[in-house]
PDB file of N, CA and C in Angstrom:
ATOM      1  N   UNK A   1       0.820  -1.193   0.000  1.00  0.00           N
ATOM      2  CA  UNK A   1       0.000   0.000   0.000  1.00  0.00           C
ATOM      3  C   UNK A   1       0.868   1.264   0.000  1.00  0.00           C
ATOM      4  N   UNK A   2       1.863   1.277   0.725  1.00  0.00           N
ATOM      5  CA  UNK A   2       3.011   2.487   0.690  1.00  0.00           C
ATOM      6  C   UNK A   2       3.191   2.636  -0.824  1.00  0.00           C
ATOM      7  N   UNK A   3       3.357   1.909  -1.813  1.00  0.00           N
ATOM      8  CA  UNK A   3       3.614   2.388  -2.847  1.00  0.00           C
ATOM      9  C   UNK A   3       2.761   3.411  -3.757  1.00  0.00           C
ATOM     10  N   UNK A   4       1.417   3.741  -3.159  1.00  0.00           N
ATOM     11  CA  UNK A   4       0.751   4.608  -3.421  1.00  0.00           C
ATOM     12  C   UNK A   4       0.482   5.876  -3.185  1.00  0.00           C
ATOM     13  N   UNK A   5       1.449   5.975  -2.477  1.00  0.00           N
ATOM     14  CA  UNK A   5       1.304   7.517  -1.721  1.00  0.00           C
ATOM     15  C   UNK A   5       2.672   7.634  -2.303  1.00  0.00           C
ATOM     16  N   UNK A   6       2.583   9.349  -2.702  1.00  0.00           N
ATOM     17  CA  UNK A   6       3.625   9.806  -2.828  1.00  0.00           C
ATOM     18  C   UNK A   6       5.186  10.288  -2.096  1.00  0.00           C
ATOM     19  N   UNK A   7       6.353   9.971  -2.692  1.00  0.00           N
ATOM     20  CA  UNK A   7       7.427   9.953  -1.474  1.00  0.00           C
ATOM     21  C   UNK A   7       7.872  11.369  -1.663  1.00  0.00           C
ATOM     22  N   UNK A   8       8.139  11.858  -0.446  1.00  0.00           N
ATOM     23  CA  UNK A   8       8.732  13.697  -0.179  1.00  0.00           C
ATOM     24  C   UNK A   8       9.600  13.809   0.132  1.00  0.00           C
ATOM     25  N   UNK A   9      10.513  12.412   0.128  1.00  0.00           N
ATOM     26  CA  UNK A   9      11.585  12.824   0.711  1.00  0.00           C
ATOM     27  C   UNK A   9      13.095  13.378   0.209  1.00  0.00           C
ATOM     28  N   UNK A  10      12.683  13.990  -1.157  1.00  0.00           N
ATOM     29  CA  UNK A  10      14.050  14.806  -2.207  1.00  0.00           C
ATOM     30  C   UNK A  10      13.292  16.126  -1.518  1.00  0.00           C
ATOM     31  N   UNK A  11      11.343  16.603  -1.175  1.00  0.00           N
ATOM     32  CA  UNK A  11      11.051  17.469  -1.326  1.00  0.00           C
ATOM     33  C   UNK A  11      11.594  18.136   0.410  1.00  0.00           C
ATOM     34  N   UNK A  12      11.992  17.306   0.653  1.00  0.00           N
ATOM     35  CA  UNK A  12      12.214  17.422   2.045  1.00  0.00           C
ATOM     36  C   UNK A  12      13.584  17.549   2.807  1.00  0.00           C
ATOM     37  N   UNK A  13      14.133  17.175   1.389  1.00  0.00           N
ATOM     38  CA  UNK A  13      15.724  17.687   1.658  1.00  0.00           C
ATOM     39  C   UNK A  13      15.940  18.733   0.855  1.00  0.00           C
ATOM     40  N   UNK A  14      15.197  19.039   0.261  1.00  0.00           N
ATOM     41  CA  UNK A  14      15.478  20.649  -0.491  1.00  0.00           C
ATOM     42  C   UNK A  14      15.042  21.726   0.811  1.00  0.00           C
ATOM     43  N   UNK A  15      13.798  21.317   1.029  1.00  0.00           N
ATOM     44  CA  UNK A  15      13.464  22.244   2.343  1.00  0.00           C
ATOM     45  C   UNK A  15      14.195  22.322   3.039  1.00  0.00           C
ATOM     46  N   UNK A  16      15.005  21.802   4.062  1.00  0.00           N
ATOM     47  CA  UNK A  16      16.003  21.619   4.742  1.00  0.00           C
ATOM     48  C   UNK A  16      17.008  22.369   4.271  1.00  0.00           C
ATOM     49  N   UNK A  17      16.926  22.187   3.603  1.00  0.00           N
ATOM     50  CA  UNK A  17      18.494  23.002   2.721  1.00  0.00           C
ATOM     51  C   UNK A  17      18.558  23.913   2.466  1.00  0.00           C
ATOM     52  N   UNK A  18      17.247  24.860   2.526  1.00  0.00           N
ATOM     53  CA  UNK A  18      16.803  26.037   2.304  1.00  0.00           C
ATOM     54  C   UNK A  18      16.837  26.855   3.300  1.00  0.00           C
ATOM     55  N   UNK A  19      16.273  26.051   4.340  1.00  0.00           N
ATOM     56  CA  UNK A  19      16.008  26.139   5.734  1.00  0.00           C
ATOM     57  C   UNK A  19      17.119  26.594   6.146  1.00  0.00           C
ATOM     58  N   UNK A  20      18.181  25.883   6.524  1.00  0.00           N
ATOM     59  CA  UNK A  20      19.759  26.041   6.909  1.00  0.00           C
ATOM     60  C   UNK A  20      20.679  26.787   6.188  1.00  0.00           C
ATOM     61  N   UNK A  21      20.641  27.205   4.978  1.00  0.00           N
ATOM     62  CA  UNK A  21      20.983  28.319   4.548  1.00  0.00           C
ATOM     63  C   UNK A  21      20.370  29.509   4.591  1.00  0.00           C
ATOM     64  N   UNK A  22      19.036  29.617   4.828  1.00  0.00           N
ATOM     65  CA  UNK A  22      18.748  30.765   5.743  1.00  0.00           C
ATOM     66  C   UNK A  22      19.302  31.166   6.897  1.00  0.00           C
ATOM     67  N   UNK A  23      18.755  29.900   7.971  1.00  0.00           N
ATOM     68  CA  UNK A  23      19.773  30.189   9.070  1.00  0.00           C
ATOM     69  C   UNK A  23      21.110  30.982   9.366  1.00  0.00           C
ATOM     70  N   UNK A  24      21.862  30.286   8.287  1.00  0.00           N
ATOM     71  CA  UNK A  24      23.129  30.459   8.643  1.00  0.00           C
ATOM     72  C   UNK A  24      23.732  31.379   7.804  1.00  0.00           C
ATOM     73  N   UNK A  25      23.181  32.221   6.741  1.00  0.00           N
ATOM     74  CA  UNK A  25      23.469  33.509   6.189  1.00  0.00           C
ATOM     75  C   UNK A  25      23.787  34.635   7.245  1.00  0.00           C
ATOM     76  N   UNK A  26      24.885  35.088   6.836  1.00  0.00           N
ATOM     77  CA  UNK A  26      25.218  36.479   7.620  1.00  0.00           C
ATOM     78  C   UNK A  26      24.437  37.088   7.662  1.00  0.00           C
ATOM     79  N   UNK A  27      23.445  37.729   6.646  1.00  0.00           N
ATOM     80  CA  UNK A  27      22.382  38.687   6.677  1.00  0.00           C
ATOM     81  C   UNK A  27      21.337  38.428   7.490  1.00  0.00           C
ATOM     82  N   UNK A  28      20.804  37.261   7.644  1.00  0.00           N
ATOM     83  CA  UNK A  28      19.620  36.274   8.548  1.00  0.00           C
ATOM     84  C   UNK A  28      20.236  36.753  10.128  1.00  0.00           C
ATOM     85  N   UNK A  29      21.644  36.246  10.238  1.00  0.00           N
ATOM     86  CA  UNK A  29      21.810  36.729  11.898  1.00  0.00           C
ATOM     87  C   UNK A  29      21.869  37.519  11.828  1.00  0.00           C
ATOM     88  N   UNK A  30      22.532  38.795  11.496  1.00  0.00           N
ATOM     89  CA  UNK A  30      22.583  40.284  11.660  1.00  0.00           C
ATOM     90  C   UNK A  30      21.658  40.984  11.589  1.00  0.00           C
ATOM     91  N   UNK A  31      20.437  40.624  10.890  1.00  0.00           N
ATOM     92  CA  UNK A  31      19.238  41.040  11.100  1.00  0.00           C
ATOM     93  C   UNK A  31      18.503  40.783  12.635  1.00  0.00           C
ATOM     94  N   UNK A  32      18.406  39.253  12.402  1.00  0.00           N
ATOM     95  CA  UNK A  32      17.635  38.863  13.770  1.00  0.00           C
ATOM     96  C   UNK A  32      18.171  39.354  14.776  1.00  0.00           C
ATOM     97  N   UNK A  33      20.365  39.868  14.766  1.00  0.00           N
ATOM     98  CA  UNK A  33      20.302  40.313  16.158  1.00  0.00           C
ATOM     99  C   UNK A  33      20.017  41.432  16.178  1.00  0.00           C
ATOM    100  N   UNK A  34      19.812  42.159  15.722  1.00  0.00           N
ATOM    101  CA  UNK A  34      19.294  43.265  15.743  1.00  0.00           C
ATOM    102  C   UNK A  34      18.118  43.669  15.754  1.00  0.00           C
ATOM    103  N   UNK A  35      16.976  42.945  15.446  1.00  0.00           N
ATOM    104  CA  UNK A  35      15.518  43.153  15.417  1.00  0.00           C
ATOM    105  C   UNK A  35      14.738  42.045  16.311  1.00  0.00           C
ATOM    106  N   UNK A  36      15.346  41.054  16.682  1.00  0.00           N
ATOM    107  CA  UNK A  36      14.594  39.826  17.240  1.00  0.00           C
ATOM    108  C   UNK A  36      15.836  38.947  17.990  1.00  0.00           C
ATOM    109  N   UNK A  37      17.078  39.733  18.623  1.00  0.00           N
ATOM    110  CA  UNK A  37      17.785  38.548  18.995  1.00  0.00           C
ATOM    111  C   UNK A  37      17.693  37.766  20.142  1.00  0.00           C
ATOM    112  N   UNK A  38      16.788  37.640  20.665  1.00  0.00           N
ATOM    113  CA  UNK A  38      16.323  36.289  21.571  1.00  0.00           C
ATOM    114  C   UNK A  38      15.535  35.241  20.960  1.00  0.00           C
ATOM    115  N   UNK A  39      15.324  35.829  19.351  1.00  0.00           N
ATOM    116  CA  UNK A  39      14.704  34.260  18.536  1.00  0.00           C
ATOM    117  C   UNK A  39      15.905  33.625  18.255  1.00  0.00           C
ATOM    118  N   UNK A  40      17.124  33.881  18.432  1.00  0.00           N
ATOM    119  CA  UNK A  40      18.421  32.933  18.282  1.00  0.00           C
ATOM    120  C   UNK A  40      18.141  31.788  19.753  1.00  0.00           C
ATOM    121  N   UNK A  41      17.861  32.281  20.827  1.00  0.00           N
ATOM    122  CA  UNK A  41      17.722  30.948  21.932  1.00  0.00           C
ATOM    123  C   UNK A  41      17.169  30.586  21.382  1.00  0.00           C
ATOM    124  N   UNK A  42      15.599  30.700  20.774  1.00  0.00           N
ATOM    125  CA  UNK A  42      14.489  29.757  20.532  1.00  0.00           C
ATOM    126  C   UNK A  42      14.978  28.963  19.361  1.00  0.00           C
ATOM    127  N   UNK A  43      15.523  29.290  18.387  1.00  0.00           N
ATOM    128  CA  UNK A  43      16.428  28.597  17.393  1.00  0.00           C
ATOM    129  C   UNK A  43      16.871  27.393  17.845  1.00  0.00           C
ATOM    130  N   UNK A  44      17.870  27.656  18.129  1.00  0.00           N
ATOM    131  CA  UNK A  44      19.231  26.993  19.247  1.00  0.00           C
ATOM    132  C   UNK A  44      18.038  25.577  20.299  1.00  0.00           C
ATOM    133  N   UNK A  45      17.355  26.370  20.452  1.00  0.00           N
ATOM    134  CA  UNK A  45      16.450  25.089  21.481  1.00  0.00           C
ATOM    135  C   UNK A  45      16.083  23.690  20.374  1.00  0.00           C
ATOM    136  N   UNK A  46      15.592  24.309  19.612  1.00  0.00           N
ATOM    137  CA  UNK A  46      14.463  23.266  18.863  1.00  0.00           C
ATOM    138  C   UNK A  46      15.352  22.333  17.348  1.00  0.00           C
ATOM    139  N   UNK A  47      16.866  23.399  16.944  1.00  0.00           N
ATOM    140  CA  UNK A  47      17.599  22.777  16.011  1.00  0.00           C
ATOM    141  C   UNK A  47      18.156  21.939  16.361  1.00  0.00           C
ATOM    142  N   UNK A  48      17.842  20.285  15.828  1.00  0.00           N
ATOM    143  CA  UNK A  48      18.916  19.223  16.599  1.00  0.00           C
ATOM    144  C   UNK A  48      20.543  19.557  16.169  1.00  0.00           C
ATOM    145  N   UNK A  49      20.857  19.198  17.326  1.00  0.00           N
ATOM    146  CA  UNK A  49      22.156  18.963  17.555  1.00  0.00           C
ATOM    147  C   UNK A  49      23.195  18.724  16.240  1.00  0.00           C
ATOM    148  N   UNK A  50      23.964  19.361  15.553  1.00  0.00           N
ATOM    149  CA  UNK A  50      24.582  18.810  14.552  1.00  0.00           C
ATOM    150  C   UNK A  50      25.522  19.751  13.984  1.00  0.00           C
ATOM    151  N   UNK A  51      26.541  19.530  13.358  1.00  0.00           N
ATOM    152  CA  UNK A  51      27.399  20.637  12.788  1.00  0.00           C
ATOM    153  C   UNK A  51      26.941  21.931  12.883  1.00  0.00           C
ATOM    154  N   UNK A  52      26.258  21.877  11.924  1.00  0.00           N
ATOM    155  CA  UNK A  52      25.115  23.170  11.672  1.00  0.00           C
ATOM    156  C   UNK A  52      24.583  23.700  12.441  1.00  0.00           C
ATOM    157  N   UNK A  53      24.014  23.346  13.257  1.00  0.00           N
ATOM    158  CA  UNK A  53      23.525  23.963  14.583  1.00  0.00           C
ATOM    159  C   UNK A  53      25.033  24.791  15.300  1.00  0.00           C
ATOM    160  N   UNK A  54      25.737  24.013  15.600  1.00  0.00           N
ATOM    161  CA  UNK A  54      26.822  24.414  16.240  1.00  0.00           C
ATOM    162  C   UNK A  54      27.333  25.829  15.265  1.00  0.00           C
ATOM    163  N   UNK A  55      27.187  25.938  13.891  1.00  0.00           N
ATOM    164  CA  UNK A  55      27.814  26.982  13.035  1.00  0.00           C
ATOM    165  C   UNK A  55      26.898  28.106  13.051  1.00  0.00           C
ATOM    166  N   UNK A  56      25.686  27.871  13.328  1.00  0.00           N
ATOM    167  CA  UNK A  56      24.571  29.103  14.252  1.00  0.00           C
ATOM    168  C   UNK A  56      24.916  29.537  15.380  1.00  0.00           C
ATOM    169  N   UNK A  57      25.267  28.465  15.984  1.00  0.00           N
ATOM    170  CA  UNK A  57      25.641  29.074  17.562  1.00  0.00           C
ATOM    171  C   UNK A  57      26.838  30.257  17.231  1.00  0.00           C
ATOM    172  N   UNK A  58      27.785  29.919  16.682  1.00  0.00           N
ATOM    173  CA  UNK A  58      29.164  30.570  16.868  1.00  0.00           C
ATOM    174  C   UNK A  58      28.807  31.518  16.135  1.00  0.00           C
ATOM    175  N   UNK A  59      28.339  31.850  14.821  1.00  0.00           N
ATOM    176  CA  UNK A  59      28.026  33.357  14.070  1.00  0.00           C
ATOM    177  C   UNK A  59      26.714  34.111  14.584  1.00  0.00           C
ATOM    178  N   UNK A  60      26.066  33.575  15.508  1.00  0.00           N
ATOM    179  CA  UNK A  60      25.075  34.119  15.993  1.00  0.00           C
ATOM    180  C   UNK A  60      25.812  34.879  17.679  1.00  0.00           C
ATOM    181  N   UNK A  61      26.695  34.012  18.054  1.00  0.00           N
ATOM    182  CA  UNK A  61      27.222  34.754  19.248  1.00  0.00           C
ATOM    183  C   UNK A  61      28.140  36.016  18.739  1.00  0.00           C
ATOM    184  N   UNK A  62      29.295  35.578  17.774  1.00  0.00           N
ATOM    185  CA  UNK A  62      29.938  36.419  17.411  1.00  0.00           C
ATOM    186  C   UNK A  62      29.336  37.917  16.789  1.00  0.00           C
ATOM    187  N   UNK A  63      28.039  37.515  16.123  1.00  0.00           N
ATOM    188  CA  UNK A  63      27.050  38.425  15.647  1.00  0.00           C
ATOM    189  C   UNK A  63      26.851  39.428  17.482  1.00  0.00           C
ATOM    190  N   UNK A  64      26.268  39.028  18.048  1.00  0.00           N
ATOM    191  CA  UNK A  64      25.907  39.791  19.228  1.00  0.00           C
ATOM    192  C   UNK A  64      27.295  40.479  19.974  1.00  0.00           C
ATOM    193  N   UNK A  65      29.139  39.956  20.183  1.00  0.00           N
ATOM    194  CA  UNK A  65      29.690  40.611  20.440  1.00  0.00           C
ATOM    195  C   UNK A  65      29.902  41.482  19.730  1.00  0.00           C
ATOM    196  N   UNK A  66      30.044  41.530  18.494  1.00  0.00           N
ATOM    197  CA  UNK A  66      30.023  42.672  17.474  1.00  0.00           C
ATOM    198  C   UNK A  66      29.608  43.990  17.862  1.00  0.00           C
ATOM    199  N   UNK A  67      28.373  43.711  18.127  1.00  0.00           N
ATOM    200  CA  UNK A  67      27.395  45.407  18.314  1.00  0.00           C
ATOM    201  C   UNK A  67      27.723  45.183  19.847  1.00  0.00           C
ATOM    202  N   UNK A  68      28.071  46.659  20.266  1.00  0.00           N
ATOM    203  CA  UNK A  68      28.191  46.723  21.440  1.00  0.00           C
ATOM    204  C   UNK A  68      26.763  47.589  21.999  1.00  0.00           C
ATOM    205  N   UNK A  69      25.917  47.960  21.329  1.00  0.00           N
ATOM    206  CA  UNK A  69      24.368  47.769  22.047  1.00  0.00           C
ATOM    207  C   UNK A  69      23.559  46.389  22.126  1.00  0.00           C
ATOM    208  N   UNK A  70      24.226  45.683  21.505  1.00  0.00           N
ATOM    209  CA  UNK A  70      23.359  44.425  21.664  1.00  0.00           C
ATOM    210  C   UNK A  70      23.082  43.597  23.002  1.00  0.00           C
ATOM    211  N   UNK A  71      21.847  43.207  22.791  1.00  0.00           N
ATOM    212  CA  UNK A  71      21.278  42.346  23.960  1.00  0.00           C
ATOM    213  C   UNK A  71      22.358  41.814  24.786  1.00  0.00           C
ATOM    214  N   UNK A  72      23.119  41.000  23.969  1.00  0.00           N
ATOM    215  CA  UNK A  72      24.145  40.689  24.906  1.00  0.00           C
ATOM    216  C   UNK A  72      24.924  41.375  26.357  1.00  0.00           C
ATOM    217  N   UNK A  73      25.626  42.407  25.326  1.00  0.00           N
ATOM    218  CA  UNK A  73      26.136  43.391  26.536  1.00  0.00           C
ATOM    219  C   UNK A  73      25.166  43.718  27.432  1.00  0.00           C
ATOM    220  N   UNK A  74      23.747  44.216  26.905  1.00  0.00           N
ATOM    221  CA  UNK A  74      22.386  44.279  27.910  1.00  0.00           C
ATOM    222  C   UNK A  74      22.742  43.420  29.418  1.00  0.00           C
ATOM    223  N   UNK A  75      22.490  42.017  28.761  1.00  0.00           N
ATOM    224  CA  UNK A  75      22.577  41.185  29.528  1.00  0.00           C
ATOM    225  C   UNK A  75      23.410  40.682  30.575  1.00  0.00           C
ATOM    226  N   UNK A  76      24.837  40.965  30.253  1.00  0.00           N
ATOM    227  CA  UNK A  76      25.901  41.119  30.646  1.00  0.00           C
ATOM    228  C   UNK A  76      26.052  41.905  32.237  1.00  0.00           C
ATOM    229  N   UNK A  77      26.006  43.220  31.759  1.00  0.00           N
ATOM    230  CA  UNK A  77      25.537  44.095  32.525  1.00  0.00           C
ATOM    231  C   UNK A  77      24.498  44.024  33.629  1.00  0.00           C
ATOM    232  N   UNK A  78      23.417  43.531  33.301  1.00  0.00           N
ATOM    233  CA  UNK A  78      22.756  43.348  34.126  1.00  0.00           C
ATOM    234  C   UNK A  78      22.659  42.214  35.071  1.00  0.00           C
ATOM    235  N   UNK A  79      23.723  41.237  34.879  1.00  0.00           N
ATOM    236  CA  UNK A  79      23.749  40.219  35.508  1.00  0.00           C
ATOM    237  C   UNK A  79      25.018  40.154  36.209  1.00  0.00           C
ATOM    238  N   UNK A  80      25.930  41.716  36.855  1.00  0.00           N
ATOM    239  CA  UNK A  80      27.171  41.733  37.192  1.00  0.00           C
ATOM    240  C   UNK A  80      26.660  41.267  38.410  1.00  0.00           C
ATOM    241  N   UNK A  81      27.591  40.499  39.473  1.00  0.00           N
ATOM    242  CA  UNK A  81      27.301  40.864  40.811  1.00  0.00           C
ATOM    243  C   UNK A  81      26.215  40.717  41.671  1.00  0.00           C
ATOM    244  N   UNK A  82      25.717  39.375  40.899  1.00  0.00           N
ATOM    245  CA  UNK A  82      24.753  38.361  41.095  1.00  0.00           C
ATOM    246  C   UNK A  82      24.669  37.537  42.473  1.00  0.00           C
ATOM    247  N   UNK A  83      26.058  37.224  42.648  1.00  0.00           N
ATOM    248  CA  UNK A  83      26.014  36.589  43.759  1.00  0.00           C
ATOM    249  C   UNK A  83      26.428  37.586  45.344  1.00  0.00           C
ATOM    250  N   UNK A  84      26.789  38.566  44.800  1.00  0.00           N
ATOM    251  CA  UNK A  84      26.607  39.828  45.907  1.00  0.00           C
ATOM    252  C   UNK A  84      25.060  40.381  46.460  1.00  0.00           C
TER     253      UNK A  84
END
């Protein structure tokens, strides 16, 4: 009966592929950190584990030390002296 239904799975590695080169375009992070960068955690949560993921993590952090208004430093800052 499987042979009757149609298979997606070339259509489904194109998506993917589309997908992750979005991601991982310079322009995609530099945007998001700048307009949305706490959708990089939510990213980071839900992308399994894999090269790629890991190559988001690192241009998405490096993206946030960059700008020195960015969330990051925000965050930084506000979390000096925590345990005082």
């Amino acid at each position: 009966m499987r042979h009757l239904f149609p298979d997606y799975k070339k259509s489904e590695e194109v998506a993917a592929t589309i997908i992750r080169n979005i991601l991982l375009s310079e322009q995609f992070i530099s945007q998001m950190v700048g307009r949305r960068p706490y959708l990089g955690i939510s990213i980071m949560e839900v992308w399994t584990r894999d090269g790629n993921r890991n190559e988001f993590i690192q241009s998405y952090l490096w993206k946030l030390m960059e700008e020195p208004s960015s969330v990051f430093y925000t965050e930084l800052r506000n979390n000096q002296n925590m345990r005082s």
